[in-house]
C-alpha atoms as a PDB file:
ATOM      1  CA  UNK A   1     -15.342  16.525  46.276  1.00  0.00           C
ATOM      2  CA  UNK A   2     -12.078  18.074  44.202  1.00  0.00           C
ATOM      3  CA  UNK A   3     -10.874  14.611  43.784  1.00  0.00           C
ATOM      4  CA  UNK A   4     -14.510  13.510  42.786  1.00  0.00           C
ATOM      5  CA  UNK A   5     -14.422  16.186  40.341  1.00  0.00           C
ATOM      6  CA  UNK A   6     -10.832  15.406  38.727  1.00  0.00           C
ATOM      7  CA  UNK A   7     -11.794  11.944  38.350  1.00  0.00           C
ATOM      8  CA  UNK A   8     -14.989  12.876  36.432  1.00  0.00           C
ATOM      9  CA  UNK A   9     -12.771  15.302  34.523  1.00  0.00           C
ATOM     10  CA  UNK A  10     -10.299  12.714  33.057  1.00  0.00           C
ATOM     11  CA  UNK A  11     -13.047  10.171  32.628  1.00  0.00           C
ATOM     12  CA  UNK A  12     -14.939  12.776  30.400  1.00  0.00           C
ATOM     13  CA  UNK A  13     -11.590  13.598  28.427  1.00  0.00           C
ATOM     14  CA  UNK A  14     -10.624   9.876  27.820  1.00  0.00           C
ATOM     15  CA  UNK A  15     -14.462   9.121  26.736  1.00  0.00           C
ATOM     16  CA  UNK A  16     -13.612  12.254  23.939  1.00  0.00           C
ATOM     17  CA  UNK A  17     -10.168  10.752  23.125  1.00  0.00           C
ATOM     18  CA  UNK A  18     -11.022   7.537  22.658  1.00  0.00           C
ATOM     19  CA  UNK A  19     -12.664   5.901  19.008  1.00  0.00           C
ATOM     20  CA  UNK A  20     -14.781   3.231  19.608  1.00  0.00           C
ATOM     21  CA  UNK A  21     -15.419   4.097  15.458  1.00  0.00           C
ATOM     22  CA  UNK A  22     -11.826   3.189  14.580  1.00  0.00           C
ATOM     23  CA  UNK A  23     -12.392  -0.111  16.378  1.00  0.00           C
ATOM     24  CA  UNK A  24     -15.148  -1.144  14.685  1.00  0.00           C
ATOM     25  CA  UNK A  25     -13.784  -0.783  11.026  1.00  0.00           C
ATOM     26  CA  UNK A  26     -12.027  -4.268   8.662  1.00  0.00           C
ATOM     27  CA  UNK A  27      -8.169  -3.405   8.290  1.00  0.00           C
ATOM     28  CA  UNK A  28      -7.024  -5.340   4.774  1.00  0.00           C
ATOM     29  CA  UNK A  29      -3.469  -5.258   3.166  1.00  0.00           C
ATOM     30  CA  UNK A  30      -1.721  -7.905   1.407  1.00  0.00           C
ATOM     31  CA  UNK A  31       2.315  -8.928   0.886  1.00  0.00           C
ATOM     32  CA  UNK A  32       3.975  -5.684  -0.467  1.00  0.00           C
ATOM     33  CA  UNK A  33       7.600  -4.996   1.123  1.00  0.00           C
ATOM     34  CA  UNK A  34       8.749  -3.129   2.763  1.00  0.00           C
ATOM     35  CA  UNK A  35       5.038  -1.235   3.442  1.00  0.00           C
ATOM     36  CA  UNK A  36       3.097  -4.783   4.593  1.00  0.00           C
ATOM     37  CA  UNK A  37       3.636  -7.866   4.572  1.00  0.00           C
ATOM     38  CA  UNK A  38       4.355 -11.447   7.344  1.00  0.00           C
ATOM     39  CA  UNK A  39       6.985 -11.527   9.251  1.00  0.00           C
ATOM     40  CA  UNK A  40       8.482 -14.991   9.806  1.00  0.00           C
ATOM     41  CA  UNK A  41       5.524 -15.450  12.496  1.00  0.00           C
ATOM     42  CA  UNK A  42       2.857 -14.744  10.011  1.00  0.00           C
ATOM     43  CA  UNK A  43       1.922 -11.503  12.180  1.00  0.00           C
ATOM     44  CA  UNK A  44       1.051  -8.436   9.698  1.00  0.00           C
ATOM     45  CA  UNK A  45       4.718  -6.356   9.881  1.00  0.00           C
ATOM     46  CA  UNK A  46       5.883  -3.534   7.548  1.00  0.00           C
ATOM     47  CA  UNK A  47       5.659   0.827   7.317  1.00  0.00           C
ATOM     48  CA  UNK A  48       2.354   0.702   6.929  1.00  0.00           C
ATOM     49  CA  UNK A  49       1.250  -1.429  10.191  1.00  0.00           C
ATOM     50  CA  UNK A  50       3.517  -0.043  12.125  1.00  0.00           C
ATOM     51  CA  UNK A  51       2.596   3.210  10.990  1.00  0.00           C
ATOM     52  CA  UNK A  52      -1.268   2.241  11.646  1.00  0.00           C
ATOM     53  CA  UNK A  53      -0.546   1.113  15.177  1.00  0.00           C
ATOM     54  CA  UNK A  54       0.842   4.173  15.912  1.00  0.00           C
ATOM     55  CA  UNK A  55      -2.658   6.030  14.854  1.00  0.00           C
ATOM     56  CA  UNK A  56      -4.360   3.838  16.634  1.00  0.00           C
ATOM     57  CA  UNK A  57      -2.399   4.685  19.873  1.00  0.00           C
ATOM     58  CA  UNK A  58      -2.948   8.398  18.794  1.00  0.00           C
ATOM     59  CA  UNK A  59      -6.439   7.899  18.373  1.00  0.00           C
ATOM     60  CA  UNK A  60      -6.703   5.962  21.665  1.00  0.00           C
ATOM     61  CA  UNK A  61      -8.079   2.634  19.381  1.00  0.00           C
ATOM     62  CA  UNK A  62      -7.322  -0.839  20.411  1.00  0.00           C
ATOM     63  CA  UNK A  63      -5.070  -2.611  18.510  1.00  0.00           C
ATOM     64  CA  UNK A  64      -6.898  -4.464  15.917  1.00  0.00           C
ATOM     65  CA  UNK A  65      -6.780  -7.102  14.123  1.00  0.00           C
ATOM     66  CA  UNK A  66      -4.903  -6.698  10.052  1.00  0.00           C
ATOM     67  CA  UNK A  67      -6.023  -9.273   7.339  1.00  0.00           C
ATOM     68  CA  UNK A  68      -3.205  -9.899   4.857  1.00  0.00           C
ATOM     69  CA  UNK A  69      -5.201 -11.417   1.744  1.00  0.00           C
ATOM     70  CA  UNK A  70      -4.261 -11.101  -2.507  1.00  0.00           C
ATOM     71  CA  UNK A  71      -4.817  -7.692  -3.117  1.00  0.00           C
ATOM     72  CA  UNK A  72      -7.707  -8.389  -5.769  1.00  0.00           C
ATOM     73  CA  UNK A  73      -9.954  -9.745  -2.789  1.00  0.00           C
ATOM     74  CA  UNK A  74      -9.267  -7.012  -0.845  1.00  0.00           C
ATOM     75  CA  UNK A  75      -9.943  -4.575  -3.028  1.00  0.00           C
ATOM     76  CA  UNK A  76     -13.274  -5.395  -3.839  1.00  0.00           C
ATOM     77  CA  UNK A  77     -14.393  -5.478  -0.343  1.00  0.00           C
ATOM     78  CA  UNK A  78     -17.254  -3.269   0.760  1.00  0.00           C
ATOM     79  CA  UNK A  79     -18.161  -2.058   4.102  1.00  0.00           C
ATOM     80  CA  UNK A  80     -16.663  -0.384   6.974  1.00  0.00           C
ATOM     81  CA  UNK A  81     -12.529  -1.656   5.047  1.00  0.00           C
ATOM     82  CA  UNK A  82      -9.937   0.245   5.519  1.00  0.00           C
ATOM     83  CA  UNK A  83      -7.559  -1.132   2.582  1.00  0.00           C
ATOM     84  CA  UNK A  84      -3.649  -0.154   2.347  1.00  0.00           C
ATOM     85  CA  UNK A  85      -1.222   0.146   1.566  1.00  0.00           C
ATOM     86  CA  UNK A  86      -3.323   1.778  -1.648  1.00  0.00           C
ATOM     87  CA  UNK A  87      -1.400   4.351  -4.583  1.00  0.00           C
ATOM     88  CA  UNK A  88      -3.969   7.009  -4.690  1.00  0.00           C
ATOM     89  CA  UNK A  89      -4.389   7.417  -8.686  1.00  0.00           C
ATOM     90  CA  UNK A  90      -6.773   9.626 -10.502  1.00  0.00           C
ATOM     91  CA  UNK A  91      -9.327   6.763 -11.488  1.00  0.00           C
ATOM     92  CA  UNK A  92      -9.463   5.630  -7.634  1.00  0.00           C
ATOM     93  CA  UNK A  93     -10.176   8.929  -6.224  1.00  0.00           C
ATOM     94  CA  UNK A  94     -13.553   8.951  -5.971  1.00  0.00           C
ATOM     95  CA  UNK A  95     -14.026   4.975  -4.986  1.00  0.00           C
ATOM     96  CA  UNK A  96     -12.313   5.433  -1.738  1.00  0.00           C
ATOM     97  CA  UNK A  97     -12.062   8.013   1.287  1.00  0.00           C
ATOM     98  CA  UNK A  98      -8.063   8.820   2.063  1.00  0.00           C
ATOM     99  CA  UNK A  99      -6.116   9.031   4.610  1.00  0.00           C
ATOM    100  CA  UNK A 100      -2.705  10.189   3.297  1.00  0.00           C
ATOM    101  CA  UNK A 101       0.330   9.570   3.412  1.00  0.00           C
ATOM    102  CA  UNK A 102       1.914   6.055   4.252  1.00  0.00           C
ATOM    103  CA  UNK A 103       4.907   7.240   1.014  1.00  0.00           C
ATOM    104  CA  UNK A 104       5.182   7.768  -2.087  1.00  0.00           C
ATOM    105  CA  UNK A 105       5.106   5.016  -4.919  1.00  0.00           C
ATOM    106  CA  UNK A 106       6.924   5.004  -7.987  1.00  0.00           C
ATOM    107  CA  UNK A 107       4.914   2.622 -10.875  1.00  0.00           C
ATOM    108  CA  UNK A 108       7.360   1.129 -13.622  1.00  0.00           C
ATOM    109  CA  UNK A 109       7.632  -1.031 -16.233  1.00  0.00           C
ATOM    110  CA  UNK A 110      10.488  -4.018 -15.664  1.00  0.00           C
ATOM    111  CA  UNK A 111      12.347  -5.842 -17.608  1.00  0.00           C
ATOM    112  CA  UNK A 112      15.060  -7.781 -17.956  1.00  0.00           C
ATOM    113  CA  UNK A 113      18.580  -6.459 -18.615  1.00  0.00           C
ATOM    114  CA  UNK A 114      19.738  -8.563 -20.934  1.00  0.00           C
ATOM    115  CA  UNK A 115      16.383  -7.882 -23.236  1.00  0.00           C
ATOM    116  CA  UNK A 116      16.873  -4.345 -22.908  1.00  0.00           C
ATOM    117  CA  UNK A 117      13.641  -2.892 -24.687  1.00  0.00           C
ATOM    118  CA  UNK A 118      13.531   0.290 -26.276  1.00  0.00           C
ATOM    119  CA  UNK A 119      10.523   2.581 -25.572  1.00  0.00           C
ATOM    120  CA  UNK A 120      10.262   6.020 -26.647  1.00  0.00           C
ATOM    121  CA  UNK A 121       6.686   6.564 -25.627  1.00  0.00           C
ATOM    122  CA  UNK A 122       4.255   4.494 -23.551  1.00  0.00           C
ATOM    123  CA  UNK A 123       2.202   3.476 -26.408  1.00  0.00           C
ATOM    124  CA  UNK A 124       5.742   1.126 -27.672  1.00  0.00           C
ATOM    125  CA  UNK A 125       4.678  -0.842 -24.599  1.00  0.00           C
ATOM    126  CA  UNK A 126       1.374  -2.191 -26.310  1.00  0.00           C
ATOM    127  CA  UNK A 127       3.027  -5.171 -28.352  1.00  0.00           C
ATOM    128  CA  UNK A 128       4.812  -6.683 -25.355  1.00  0.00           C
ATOM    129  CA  UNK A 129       3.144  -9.384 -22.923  1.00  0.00           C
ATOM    130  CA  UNK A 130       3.318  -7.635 -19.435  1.00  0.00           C
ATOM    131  CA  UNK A 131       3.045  -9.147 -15.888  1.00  0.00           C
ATOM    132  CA  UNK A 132       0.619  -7.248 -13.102  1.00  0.00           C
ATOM    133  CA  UNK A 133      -0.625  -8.049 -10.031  1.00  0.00           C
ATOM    134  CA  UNK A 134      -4.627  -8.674 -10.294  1.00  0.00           C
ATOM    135  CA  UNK A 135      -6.650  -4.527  -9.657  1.00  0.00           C
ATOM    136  CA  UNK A 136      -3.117  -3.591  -8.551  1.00  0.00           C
ATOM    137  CA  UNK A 137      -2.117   0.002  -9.531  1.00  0.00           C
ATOM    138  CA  UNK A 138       0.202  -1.207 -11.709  1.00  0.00           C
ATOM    139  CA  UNK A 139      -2.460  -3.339 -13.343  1.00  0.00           C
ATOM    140  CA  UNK A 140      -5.209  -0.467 -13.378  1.00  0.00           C
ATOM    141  CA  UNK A 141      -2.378   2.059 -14.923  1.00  0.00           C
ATOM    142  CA  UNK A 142      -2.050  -0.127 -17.919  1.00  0.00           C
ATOM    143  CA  UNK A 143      -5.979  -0.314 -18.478  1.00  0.00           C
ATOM    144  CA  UNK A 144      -6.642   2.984 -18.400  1.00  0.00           C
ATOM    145  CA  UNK A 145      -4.078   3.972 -20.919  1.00  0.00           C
ATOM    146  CA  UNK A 146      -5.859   1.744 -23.186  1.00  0.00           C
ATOM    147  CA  UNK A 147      -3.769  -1.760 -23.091  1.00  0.00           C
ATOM    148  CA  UNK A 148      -5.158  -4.186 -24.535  1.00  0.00           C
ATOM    149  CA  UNK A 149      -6.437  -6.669 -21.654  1.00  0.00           C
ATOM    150  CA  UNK A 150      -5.264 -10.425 -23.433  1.00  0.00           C
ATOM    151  CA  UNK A 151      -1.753  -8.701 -23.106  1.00  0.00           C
ATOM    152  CA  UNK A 152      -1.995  -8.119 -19.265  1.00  0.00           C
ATOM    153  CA  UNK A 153      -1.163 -11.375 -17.777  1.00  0.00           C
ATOM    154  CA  UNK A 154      -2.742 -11.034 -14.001  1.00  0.00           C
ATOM    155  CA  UNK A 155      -1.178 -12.685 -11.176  1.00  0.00           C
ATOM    156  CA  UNK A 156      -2.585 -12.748  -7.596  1.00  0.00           C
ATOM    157  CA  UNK A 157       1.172 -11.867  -5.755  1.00  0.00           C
ATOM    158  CA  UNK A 158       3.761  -9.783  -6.894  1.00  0.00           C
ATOM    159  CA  UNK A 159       6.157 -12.897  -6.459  1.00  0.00           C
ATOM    160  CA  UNK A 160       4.550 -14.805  -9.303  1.00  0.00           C
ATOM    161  CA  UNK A 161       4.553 -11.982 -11.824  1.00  0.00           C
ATOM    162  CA  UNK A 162       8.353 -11.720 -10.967  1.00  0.00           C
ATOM    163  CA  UNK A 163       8.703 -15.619 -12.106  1.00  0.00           C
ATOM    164  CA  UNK A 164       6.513 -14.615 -15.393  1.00  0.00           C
ATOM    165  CA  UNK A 165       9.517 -12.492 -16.059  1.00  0.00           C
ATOM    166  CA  UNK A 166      12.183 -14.321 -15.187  1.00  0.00           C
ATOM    167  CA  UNK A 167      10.722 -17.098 -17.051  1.00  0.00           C
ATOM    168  CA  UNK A 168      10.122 -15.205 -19.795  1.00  0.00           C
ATOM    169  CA  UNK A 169       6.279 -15.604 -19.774  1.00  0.00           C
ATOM    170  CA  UNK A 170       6.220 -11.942 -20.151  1.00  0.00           C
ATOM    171  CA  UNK A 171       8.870  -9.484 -21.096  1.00  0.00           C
ATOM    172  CA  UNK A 172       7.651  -6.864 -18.485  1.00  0.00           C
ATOM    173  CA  UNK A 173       6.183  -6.236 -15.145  1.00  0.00           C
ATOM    174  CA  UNK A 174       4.273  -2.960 -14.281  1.00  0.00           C
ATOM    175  CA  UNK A 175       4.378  -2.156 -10.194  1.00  0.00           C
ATOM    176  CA  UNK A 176       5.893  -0.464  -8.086  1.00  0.00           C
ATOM    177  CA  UNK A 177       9.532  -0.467  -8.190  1.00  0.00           C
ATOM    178  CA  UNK A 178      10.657  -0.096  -4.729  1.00  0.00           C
ATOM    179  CA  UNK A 179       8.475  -3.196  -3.928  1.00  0.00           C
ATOM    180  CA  UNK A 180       9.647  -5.084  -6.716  1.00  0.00           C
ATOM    181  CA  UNK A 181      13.378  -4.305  -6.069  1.00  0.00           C
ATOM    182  CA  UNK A 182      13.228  -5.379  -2.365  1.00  0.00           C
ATOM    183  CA  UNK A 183      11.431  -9.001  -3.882  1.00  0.00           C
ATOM    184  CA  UNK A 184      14.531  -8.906  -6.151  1.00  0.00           C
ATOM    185  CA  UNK A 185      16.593  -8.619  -3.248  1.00  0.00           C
ATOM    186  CA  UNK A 186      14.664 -11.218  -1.207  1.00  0.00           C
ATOM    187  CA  UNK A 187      14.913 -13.599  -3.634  1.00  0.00           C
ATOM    188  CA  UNK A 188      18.403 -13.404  -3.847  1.00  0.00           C
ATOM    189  CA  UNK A 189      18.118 -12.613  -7.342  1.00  0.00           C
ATOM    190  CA  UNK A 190      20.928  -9.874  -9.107  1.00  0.00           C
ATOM    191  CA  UNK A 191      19.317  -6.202  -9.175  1.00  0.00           C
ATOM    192  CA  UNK A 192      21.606  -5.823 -11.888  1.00  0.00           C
ATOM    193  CA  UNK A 193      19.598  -8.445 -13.775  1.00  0.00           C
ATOM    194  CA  UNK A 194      16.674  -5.611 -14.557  1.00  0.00           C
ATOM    195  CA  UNK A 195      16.034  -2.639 -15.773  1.00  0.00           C
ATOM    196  CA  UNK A 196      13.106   0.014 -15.968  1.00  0.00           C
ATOM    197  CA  UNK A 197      12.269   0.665 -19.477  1.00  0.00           C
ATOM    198  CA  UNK A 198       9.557   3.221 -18.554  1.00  0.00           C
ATOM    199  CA  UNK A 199       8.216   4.867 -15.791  1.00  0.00           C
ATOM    200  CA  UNK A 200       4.376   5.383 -15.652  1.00  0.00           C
ATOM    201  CA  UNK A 201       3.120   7.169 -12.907  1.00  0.00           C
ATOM    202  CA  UNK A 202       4.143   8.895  -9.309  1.00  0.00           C
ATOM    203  CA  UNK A 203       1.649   8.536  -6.738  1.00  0.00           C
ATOM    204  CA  UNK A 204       0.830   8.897  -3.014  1.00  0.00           C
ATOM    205  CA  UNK A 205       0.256   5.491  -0.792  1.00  0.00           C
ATOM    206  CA  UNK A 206      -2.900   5.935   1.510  1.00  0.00           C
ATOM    207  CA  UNK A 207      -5.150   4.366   3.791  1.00  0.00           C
ATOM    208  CA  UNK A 208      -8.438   3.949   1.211  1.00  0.00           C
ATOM    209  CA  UNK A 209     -11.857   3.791   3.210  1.00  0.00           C
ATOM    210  CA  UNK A 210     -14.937   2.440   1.991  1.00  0.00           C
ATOM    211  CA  UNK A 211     -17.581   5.074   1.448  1.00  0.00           C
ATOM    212  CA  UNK A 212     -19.957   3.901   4.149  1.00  0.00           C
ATOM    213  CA  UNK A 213     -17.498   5.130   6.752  1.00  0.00           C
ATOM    214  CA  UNK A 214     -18.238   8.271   7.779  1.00  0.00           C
ATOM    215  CA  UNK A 215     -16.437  11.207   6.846  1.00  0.00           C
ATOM    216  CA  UNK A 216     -15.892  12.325  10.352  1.00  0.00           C
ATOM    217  CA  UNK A 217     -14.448   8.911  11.437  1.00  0.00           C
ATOM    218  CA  UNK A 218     -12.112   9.526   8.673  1.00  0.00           C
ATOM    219  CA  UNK A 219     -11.175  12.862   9.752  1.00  0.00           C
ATOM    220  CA  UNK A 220     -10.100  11.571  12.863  1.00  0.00           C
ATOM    221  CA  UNK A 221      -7.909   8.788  11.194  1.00  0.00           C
ATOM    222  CA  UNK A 222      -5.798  11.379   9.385  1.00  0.00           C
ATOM    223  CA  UNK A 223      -5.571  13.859  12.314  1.00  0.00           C
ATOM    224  CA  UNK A 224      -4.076  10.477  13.895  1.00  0.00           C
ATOM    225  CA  UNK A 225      -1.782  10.116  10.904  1.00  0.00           C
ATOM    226  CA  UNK A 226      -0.488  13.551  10.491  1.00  0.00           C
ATOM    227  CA  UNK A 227       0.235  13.759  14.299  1.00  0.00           C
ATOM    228  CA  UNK A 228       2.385  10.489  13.870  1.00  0.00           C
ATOM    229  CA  UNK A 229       3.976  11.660  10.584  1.00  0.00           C
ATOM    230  CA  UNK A 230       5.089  14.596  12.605  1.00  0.00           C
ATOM    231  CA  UNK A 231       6.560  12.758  15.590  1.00  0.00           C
ATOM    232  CA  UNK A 232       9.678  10.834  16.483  1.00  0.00           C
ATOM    233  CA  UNK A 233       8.270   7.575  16.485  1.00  0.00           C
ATOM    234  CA  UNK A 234       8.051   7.623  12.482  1.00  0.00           C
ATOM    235  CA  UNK A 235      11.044   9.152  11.713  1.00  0.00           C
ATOM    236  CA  UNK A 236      12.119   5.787  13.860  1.00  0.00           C
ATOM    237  CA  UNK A 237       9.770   3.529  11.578  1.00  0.00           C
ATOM    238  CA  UNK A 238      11.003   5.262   8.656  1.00  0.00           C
ATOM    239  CA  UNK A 239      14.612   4.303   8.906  1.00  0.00           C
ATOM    240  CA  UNK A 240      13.430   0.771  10.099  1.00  0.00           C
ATOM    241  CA  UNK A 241      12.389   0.215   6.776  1.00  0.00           C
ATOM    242  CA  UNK A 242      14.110   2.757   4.696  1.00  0.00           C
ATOM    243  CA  UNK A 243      17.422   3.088   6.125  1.00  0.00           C
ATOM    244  CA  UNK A 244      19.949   4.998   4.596  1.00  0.00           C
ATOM    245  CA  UNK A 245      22.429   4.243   1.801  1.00  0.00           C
END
């Protein structure tokens, strides 16, 4: 009967562990070293993934499956997505439920080195064409501050809006520079080649959840995170893909 009675007792405590919720949600990301992106496989790699399978373990939630797609499709998915990795800015806020952190993001403006431009306020940055992945931060930061749209040129990966600049299709690109550094570096391209002229905006990465999802499923999700940003394991991940210099 005791051993009855234990058994009954861990199957109650895994049923209360485990999120059958989590399981049942759309995971979306898109190419954006060193946070997600394909490995040489195709599998979904990066921070972020790594950093999501560790929640799920946490949150006792099969592994599931990640869709890597341009980040304008993604983005304007609706129901039951969780979409990362996603720079929590003031005009997103309310569009998405967050689970944060994944990092930290720092937004620039790009150019090339031996163009050096001369800003002394954002609003300098108006008369120049500038490159932006499509309803990418970078993209939305320019819009809000009133750029004019004809002067955005949109691209659907950060790798072609690199090639607008290097091409000199436009004389900037506005993302995030870590990102944009490691394509640099990819691409086996000189870092010393460009230069941020202006830096617009410092924001969180998250995990962005549709509204649908409830807010006690996302609870759960960031007890998951915090409990993994606390641990071992990401201190592990972190070096992985931010090692030391």
């Amino acid at each position: 009967m005791k051993q009855w009675i234990g058994i009954a007792a861990l199957m109650v405590t895994a049923i209360t562990q485990a999120s059958p919720g989590l399981g049942k949600l759309h995971y979306l990301t898109e190419e954006y070293k060193p946070y997600n992106f394909a490995n040489e496989a195709g599998a979904p790699t990066g921070l972020a993934v790594e950093l999501l399978h560790q929640v799920w373990q946490k949150t006792h939630t099969p592994a599931q499956t990640i869709t890597i797609m341009p980040w304008a499709r993604g983005y304007y998915q609706k129901p039951n997505v969780v979409l990362f990795s996603t720079a929590r800015t003031g005009a997103r806020d309310p569009l998405f439920k967050w689970a944060c952190p994944i990092g930290y993001a720092e937004i620039v403006l790009m150019g090339l080195a031996k163009h050096p431009l001369t800003l002394t306020k954002l609003e300098d940055a108006q008369q120049y064409n500038i490159g932006a992945v499509r309803a990418d931060v970078g993209e939305q930061l320019l819009l809000n501050n009133g750029f004019d749209e004809q002067k955005i040129m949109a691209a659907n990966r950060l790798p072609q809006a690199l090639k607008m600049l290097t091409s000199g299709r436009v004389d900037l690109v506005s993302t995030n520079k870590t990102t944009l550094m490691d394509l640099i570096t990819t691409q086996q391209l000189d870092p010393a080649q460009f230069k941020v002229a202006w830096t617009l905006s410092s924001e969180q990465f998250c995990f962005a959840f549709s509204h649908p999802i409830s807010d006690e499923l996302v609870k759960e999700f960031q007890t998951g995170l915090t409990q993994v940003l606390a641990s071992s394991e990401f201190q592990q991940i972190q070096n992985k893909y931010f090692p030391a210099r």
